[in-house]
Structures are given as C-alpha cells and as structure tokens.
C-alpha atoms as a PDB file:
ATOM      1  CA  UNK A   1      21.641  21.464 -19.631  1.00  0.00           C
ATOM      2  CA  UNK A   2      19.319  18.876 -17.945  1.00  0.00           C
ATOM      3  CA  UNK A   3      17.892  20.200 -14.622  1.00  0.00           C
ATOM      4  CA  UNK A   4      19.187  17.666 -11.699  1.00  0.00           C
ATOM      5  CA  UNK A   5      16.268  16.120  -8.998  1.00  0.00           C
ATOM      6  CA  UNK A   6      19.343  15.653  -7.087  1.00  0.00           C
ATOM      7  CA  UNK A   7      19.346  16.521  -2.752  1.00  0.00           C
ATOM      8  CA  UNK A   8      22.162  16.888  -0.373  1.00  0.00           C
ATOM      9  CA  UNK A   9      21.501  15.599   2.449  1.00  0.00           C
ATOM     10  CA  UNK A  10      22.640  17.565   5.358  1.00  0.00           C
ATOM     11  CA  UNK A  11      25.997  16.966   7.030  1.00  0.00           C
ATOM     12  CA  UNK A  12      25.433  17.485  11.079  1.00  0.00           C
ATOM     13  CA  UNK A  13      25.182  13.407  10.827  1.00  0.00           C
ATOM     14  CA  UNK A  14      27.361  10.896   9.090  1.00  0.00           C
ATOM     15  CA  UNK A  15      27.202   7.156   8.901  1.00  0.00           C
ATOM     16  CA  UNK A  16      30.404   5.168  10.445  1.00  0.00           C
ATOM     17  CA  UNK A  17      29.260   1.416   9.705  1.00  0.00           C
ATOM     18  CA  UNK A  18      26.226  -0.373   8.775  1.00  0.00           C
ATOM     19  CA  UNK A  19      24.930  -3.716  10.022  1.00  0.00           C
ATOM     20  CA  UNK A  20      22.023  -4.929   7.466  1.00  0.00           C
ATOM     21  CA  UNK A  21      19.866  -7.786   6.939  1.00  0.00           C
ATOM     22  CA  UNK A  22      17.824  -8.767   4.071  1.00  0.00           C
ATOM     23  CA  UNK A  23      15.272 -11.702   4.009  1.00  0.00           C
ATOM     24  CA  UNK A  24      13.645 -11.808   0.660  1.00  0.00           C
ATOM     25  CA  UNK A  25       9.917 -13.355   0.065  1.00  0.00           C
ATOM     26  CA  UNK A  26      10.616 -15.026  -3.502  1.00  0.00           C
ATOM     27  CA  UNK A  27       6.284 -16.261  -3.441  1.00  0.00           C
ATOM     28  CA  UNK A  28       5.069 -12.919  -2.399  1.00  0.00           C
ATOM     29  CA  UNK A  29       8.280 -10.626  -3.687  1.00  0.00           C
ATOM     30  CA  UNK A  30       8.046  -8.105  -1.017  1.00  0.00           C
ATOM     31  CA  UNK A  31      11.734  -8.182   1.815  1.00  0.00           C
ATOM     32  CA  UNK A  32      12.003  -7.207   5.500  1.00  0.00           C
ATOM     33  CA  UNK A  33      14.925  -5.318   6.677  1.00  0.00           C
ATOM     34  CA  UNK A  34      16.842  -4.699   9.481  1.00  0.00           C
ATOM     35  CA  UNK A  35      19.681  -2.182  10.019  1.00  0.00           C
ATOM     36  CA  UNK A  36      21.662  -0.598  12.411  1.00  0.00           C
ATOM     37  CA  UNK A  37      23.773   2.727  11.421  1.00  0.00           C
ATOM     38  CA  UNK A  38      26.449   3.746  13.744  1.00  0.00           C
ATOM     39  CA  UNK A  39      26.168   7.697  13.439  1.00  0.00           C
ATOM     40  CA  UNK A  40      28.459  10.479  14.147  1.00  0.00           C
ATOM     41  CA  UNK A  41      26.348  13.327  15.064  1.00  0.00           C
ATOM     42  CA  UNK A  42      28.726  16.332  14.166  1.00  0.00           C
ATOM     43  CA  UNK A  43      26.167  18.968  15.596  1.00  0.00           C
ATOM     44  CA  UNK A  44      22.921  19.229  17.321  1.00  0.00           C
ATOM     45  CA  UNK A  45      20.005  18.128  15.684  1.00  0.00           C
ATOM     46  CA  UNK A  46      15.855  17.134  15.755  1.00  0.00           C
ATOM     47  CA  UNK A  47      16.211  15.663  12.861  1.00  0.00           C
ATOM     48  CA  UNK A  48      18.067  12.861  11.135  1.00  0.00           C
ATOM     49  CA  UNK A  49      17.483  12.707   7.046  1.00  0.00           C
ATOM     50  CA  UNK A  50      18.535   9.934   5.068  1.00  0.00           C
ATOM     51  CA  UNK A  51      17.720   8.263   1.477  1.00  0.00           C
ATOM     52  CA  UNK A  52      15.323   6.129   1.611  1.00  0.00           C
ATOM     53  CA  UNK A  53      12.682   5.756  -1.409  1.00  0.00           C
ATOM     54  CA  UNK A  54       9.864   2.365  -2.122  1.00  0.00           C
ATOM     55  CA  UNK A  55      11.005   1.538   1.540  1.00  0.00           C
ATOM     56  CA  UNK A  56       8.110   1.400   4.644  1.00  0.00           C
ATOM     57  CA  UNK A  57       9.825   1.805   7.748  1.00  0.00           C
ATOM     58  CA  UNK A  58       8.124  -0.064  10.757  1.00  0.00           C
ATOM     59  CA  UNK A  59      10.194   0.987  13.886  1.00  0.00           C
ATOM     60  CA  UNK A  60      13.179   3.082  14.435  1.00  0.00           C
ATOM     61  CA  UNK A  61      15.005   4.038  17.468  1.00  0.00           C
ATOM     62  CA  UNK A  62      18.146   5.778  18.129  1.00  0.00           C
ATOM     63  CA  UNK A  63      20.987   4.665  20.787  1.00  0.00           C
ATOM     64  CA  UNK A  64      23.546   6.512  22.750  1.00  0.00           C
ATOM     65  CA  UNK A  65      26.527   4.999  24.363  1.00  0.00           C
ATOM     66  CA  UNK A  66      24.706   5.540  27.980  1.00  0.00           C
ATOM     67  CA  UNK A  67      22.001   3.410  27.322  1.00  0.00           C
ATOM     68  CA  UNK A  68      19.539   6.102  26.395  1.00  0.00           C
ATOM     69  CA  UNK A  69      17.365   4.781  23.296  1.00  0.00           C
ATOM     70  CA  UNK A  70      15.092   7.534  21.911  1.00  0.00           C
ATOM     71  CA  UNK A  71      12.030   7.401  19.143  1.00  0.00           C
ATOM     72  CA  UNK A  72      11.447   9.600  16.637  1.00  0.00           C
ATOM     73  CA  UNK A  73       7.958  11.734  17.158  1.00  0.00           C
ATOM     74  CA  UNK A  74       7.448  11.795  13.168  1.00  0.00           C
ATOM     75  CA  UNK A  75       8.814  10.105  10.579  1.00  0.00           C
ATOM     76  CA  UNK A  76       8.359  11.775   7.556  1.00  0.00           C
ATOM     77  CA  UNK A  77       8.667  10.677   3.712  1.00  0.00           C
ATOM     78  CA  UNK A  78       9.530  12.781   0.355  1.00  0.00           C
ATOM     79  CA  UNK A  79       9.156  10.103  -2.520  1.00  0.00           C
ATOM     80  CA  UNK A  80       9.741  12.857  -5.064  1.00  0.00           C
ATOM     81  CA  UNK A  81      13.134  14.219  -2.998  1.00  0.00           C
ATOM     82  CA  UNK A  82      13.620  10.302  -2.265  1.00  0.00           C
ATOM     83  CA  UNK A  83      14.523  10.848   1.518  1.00  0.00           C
ATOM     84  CA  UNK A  84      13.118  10.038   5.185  1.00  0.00           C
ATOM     85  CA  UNK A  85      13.089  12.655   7.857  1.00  0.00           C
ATOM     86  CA  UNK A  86      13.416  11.343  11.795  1.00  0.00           C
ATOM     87  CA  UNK A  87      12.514  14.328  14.063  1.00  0.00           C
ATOM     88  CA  UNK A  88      12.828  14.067  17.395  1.00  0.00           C
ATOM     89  CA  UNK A  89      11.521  15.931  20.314  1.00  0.00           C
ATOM     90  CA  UNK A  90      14.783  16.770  22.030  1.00  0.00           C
ATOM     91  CA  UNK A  91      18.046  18.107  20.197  1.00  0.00           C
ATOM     92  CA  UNK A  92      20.282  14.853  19.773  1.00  0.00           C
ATOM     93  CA  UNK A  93      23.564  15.511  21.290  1.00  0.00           C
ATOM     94  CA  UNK A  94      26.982  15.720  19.536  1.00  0.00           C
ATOM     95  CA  UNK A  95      28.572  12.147  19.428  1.00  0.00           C
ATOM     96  CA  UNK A  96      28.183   8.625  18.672  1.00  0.00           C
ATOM     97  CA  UNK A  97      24.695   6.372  18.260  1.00  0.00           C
ATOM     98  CA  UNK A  98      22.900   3.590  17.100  1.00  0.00           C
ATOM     99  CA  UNK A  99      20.346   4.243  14.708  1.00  0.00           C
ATOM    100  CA  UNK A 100      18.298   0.892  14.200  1.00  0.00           C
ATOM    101  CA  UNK A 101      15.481   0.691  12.007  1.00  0.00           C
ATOM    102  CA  UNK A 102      13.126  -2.550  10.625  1.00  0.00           C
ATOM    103  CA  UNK A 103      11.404  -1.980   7.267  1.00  0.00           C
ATOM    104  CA  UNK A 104       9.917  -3.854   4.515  1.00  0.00           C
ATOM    105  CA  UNK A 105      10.064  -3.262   0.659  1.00  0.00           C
ATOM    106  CA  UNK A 106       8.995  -5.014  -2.802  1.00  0.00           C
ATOM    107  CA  UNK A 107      11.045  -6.660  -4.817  1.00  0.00           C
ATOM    108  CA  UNK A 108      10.591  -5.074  -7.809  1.00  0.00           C
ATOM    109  CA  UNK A 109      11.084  -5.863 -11.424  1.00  0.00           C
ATOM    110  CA  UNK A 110      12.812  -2.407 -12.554  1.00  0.00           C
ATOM    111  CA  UNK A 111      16.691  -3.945 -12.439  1.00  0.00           C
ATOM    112  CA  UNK A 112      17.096  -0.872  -9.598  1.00  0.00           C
ATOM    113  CA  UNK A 113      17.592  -1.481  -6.112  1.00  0.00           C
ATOM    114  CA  UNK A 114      16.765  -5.256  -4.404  1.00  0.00           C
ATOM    115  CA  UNK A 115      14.791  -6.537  -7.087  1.00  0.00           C
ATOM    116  CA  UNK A 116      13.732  -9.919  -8.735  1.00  0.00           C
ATOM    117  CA  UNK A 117      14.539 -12.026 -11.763  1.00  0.00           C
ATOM    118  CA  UNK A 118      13.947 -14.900 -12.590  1.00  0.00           C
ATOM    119  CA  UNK A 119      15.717 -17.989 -14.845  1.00  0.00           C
ATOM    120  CA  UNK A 120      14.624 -21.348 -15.815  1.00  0.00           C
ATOM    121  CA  UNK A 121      16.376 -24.421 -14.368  1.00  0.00           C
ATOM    122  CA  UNK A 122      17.453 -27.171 -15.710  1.00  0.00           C
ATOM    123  CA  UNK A 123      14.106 -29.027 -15.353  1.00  0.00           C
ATOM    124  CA  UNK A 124      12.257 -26.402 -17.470  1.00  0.00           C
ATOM    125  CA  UNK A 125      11.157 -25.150 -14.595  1.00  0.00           C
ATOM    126  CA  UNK A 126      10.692 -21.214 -14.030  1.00  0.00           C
ATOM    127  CA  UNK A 127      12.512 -19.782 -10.743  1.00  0.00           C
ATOM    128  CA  UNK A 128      12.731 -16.961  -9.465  1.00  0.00           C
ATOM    129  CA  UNK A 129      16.071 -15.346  -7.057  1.00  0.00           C
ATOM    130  CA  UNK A 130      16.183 -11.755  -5.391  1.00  0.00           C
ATOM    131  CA  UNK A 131      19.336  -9.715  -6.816  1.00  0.00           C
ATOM    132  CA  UNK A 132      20.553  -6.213  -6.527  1.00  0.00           C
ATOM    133  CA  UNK A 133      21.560  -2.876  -8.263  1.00  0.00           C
ATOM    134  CA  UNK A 134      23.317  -0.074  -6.110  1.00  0.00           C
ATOM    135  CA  UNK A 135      24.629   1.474  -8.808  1.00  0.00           C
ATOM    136  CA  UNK A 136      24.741   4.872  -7.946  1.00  0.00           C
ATOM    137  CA  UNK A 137      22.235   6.095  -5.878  1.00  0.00           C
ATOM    138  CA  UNK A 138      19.637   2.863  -6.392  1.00  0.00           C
ATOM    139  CA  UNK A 139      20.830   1.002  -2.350  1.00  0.00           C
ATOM    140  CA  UNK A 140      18.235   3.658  -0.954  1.00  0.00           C
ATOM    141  CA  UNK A 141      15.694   1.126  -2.639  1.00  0.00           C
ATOM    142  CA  UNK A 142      16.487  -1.413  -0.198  1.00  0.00           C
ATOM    143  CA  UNK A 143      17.605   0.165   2.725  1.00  0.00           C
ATOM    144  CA  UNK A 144      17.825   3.525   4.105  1.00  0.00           C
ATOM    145  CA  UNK A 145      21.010   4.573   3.772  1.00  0.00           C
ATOM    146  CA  UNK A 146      23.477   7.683   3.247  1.00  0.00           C
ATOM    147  CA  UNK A 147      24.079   7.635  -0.306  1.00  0.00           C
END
C-alpha cells in the first residue's frame, strides 16, 4: 500500500465562513489575495495551522469580538507538510474571531489550484484567463484555507 504525505490539521480551531478575494495579473501571472476566516476557537491555543502551500502571506491579524486585533510573532511554512503555522505570544481564548490575511501567489500552469490557460480568440489572437482546480485538497494553492 502507497504511504500517504497526508496531515491533520489540528481541531482546537475550525473555520465558520470565508470572505475571499482574488485579483489575478494575466501579464505577469502572479494573484493577490485577501481573506477573512471567521474561526471557532474550540480550545486554547498559540498557534493557528492551516493549508496553505505556493502561497506568500504578507500580513495577518486575528480579531476578537471586543475589538482586540492580535499579530502573529512567527509565521511559519512546511512546503513538504503543505501547511502555515500562526503562533502567537499569548494563548488565544476560546470563542469566535476574525482571522484576516493578504497574500500573493503565481498562477501556475500545473491545472492545480488558481492557475492559467490560455485559448485563442476569434481574431487568431492568443489570450490568456486565470481558472481554478479545488479538487480535493488543491484550494490551499490559492488561499489558505482548512481543507
């Protein structure tokens, strides 16, 4: 039997809803990216740990329902494990947040994730158009994301 790369991620935190935006760069094929993750935090954590793989992440910050926004001190990245690590310096409490995050990626030519293609129009001329392939764990290649 084939060995599995697979990782669990682990379940103190749990996404409720998503909020994403996308704007693609068809000259240069690269994206920026902006989400915000309402999280359940089922038990007190440093860390959150998502998927996340071919993705930079620029800023992130985490909101409570008071007001409080907190940073992450590291943000750490397993390409191999595909996953992002948020640690914080103070346990995150047991509730509801915000976890917003801007990012950029490349739109890449492997068919997986938010990728490119391209088609010829009906001048002859060569375009190009930014699609996408979730299927099943490929979303982490455009956002990060509990998959």
């Amino acid at each position: 039997m084939p060995k599995s790369n697979a990782v669990m991620l682990p379940a103190n935190v749990r996404p409720t809803r998503y909020s994403l935006t996308l704007a693609p760069d068809l000259n240069d094929f690269t994206f920026r990216g902006r989400e915000s993750v309402e999280i359940e935090i089922l038990e007190p954590t440093y860390t959150i740990v998502l998927n996340c793989v071919e993705i930079e992440v620029q800023t992130s910050t985490l909101s409570f329902s008071d007001g409080t926004e907190v940073s992450p001190i590291e943000t750490s990245f397993d390409e191999e494990a595909e996953i992002a690590t948020f640690r914080f310096a103070a346990a995150l409490p047991v509730g509801a947040a915000v976890l917003k995050l801007e990012f950029t990626g490349a739109l890449n030519d492997k068919l997986r994730g938010f990728y490119r293609s391209k088609y010829t129009d009906q001048g002859g001329q060569e375009r190009h158009l930014a699609t996408t392939q979730f299927e099943a764990t490929d979303a982490r290649r455009a956002f990060p994301c509990w998959d």
